[in-house]
N, C-alpha and C. Protein backbone atom coordinates (compact mmCIF):
# COMPACT_ATOMS: atom_id res chain seq x y z
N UNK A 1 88.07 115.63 120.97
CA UNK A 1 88.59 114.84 119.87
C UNK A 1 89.34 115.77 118.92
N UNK A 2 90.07 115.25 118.76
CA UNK A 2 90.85 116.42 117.47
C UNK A 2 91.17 115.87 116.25
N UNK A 3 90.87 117.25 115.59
CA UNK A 3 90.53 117.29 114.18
C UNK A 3 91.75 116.68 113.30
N UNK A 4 91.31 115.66 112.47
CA UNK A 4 92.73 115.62 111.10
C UNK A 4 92.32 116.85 110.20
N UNK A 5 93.80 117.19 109.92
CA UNK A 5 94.29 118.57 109.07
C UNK A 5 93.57 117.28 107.85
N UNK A 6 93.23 118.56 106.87
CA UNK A 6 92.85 117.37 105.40
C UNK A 6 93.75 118.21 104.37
N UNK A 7 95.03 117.24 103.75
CA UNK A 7 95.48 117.86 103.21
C UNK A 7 95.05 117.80 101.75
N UNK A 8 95.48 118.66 100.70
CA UNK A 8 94.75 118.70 99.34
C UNK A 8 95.70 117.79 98.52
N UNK A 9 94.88 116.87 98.17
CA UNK A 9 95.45 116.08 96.94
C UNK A 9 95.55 116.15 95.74
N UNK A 10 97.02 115.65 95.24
CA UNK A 10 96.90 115.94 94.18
C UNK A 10 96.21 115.30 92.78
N UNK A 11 95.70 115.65 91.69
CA UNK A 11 95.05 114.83 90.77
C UNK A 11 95.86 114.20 90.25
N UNK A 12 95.09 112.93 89.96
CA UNK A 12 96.07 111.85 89.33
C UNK A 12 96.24 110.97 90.74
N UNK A 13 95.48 111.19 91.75
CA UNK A 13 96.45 110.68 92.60
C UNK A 13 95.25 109.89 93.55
N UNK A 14 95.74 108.87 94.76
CA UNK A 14 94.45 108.19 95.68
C UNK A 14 95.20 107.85 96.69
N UNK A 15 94.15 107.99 98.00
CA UNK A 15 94.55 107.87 99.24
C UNK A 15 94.22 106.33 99.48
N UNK A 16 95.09 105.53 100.10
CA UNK A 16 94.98 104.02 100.55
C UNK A 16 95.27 104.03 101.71
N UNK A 17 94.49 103.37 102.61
CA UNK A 17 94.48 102.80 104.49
C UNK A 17 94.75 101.66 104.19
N UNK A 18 96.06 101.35 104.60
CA UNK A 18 97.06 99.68 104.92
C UNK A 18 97.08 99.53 106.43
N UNK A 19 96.43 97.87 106.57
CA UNK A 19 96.55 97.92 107.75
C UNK A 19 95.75 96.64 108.01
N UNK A 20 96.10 95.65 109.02
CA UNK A 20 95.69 94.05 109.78
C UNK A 20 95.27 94.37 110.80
N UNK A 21 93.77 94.37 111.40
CA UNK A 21 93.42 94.34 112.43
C UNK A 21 92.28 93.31 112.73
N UNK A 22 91.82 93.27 113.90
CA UNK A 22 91.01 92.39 114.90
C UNK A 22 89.66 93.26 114.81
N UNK A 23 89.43 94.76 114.18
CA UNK A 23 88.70 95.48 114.51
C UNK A 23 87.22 95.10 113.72
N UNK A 24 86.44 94.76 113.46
CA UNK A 24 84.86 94.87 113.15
C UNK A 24 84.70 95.77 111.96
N UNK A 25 84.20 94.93 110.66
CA UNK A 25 84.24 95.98 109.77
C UNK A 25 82.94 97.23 110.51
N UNK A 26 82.01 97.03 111.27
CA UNK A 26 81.72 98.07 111.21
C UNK A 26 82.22 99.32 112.40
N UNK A 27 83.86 99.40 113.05
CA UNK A 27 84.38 100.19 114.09
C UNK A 27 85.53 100.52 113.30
N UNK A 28 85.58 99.95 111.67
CA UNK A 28 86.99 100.33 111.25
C UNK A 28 87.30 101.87 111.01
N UNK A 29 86.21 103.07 111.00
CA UNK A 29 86.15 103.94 110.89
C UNK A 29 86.74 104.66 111.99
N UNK A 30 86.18 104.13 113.27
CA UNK A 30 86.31 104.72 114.71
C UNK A 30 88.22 104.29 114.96
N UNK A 31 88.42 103.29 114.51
CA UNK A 31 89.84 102.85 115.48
C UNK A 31 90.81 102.91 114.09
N UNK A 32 90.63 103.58 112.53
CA UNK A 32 91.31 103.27 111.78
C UNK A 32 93.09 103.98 112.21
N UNK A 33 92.74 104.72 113.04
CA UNK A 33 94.34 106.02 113.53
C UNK A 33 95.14 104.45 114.29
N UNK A 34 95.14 103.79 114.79
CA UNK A 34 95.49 102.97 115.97
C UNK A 34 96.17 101.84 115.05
N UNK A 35 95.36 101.07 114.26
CA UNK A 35 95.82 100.03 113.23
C UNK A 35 96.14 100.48 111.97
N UNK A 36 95.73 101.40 111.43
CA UNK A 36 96.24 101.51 109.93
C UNK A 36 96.92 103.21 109.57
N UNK A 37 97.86 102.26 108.61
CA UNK A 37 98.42 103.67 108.04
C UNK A 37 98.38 104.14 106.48
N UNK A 38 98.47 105.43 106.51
CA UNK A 38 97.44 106.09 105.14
C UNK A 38 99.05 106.18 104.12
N UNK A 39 98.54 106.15 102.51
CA UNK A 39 99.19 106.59 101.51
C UNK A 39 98.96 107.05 100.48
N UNK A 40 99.48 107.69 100.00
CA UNK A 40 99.01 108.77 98.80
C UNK A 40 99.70 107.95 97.43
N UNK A 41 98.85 107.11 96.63
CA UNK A 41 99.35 106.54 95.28
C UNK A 41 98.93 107.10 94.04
N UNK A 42 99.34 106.69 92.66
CA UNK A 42 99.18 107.09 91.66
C UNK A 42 97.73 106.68 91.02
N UNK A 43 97.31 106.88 90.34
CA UNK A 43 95.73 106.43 89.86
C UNK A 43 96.05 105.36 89.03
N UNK A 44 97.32 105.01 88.76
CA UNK A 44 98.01 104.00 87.63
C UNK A 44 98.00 102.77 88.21
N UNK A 45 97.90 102.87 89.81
CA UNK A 45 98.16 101.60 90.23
C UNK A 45 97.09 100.47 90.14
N UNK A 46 95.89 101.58 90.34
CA UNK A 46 94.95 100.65 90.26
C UNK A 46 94.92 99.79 89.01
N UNK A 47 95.18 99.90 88.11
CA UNK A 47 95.13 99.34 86.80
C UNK A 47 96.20 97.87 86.83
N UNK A 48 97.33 98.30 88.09
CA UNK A 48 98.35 96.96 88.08
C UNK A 48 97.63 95.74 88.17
N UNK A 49 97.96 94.12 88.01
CA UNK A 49 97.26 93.40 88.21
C UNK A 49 97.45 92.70 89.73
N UNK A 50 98.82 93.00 89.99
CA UNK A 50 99.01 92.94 91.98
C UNK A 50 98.37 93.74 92.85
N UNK A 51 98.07 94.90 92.39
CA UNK A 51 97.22 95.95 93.42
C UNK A 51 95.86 95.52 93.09
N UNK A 52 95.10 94.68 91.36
CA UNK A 52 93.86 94.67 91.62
C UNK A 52 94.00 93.50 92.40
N UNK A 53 94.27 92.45 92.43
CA UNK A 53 94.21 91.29 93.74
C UNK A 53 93.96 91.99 95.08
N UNK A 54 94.92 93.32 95.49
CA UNK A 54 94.63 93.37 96.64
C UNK A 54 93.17 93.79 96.61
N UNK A 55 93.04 94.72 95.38
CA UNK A 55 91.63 95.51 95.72
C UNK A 55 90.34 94.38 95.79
N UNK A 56 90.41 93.00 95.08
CA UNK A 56 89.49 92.23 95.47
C UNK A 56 89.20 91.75 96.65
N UNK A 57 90.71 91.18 97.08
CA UNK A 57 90.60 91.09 98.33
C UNK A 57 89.97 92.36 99.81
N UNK A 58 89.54 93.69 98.97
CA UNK A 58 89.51 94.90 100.32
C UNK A 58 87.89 94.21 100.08
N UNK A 59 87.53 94.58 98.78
CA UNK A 59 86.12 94.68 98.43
C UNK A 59 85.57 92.98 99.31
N UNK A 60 86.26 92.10 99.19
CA UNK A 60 85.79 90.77 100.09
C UNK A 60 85.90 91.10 101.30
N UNK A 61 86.50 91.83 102.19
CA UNK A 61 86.87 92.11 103.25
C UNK A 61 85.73 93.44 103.99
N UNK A 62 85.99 94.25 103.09
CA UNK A 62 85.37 95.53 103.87
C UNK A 62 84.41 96.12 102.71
N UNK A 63 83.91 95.48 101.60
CA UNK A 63 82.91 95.77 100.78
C UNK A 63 83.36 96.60 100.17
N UNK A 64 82.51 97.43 99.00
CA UNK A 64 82.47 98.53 98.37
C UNK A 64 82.19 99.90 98.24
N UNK A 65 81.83 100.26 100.10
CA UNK A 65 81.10 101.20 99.86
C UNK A 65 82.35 101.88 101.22
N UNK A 66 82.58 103.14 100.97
CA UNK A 66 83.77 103.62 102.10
C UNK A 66 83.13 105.46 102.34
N UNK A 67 83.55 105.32 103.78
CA UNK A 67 83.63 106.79 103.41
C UNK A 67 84.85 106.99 104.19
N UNK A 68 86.27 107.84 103.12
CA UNK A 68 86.95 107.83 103.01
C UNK A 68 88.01 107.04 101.90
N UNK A 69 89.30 107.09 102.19
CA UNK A 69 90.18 106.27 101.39
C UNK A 69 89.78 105.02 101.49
N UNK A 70 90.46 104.12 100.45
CA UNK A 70 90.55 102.91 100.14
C UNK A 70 91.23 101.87 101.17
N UNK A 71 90.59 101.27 101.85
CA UNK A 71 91.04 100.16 102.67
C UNK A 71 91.49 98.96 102.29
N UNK A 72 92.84 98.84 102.66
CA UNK A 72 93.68 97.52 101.95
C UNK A 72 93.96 96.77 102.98
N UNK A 73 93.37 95.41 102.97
CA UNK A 73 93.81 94.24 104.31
C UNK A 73 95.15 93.86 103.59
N UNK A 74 96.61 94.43 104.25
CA UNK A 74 97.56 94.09 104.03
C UNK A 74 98.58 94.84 105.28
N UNK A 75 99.46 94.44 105.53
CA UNK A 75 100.51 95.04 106.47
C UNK A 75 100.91 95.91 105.62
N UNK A 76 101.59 96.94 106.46
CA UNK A 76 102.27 98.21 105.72
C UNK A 76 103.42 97.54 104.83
N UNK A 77 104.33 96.67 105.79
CA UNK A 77 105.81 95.93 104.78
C UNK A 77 105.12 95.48 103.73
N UNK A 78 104.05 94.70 103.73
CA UNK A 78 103.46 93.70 102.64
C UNK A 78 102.79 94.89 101.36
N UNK A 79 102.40 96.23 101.77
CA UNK A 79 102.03 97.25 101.14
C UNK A 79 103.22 97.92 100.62
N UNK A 80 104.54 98.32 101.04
CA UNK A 80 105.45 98.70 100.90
C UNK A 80 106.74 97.82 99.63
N UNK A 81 106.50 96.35 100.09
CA UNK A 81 106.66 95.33 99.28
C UNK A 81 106.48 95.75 97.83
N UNK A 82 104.76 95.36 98.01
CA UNK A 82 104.08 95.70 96.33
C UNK A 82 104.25 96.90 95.70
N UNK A 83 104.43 98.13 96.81
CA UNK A 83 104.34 99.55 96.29
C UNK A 83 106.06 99.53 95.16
N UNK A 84 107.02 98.95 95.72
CA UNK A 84 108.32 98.40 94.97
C UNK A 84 108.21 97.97 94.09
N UNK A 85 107.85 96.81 93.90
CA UNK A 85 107.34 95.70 92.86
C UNK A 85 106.73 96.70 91.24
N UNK A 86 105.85 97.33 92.25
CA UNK A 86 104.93 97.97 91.29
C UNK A 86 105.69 99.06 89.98
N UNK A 87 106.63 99.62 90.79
CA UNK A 87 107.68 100.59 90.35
C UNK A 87 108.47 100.30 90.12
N UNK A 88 109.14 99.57 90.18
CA UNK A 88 110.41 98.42 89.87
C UNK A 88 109.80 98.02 88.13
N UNK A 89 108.88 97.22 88.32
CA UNK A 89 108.21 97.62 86.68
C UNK A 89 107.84 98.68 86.16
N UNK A 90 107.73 99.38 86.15
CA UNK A 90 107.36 100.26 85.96
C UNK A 90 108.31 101.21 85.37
N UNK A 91 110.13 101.26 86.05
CA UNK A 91 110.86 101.63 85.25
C UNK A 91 111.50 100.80 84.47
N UNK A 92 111.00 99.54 84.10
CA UNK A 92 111.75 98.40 83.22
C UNK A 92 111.33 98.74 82.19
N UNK A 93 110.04 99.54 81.70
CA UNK A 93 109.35 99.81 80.41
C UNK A 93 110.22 101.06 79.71
């Protein structure tokens, strides 16, 4: 099996797993490389009120307790979407 490189993050900052699968919350660990893909966001986002929807929706989905990044039941476009949205406001201020 081979190893993921772990790269160092920066502060201020959080790793999110986007991604729709068929998989069992309890194999999402084992098959997360196959269905989901990882992103590195701002700590600001969480505070948006479109990213907390999604985050209710992870916590209904895959609970509260992770080891690892933050798991978001959303497609990458549908993640990519909001990640716009989010910043798009963001320079309107």
């Amino acid at each position: 099996m081979e190893e993921r490189k772990k790269m160092k993050l920066k502060k201020g900052w959080v790793v999110v797993q986007v991604g729709l699968s068929e998989v069992s919350n309890d194999l999402i660990q084992d098959y997360c490389c196959d269905y989901f893909q990882r992103f590195y966001v701002p700590i600001s986002y969480l505070y948006n009120p479109l990213f907390q929807k999604l985050l209710e929706k992870a916590s209904e989905i895959y609970g509260y307790q992770t080891n690892g990044p933050l798991m978001l039941p959303c497609s990458v476009d549908e993640f990519l979407l909001l990640r716009w949205l989010i910043e798009k406001v963001a320079s309107n201020k």
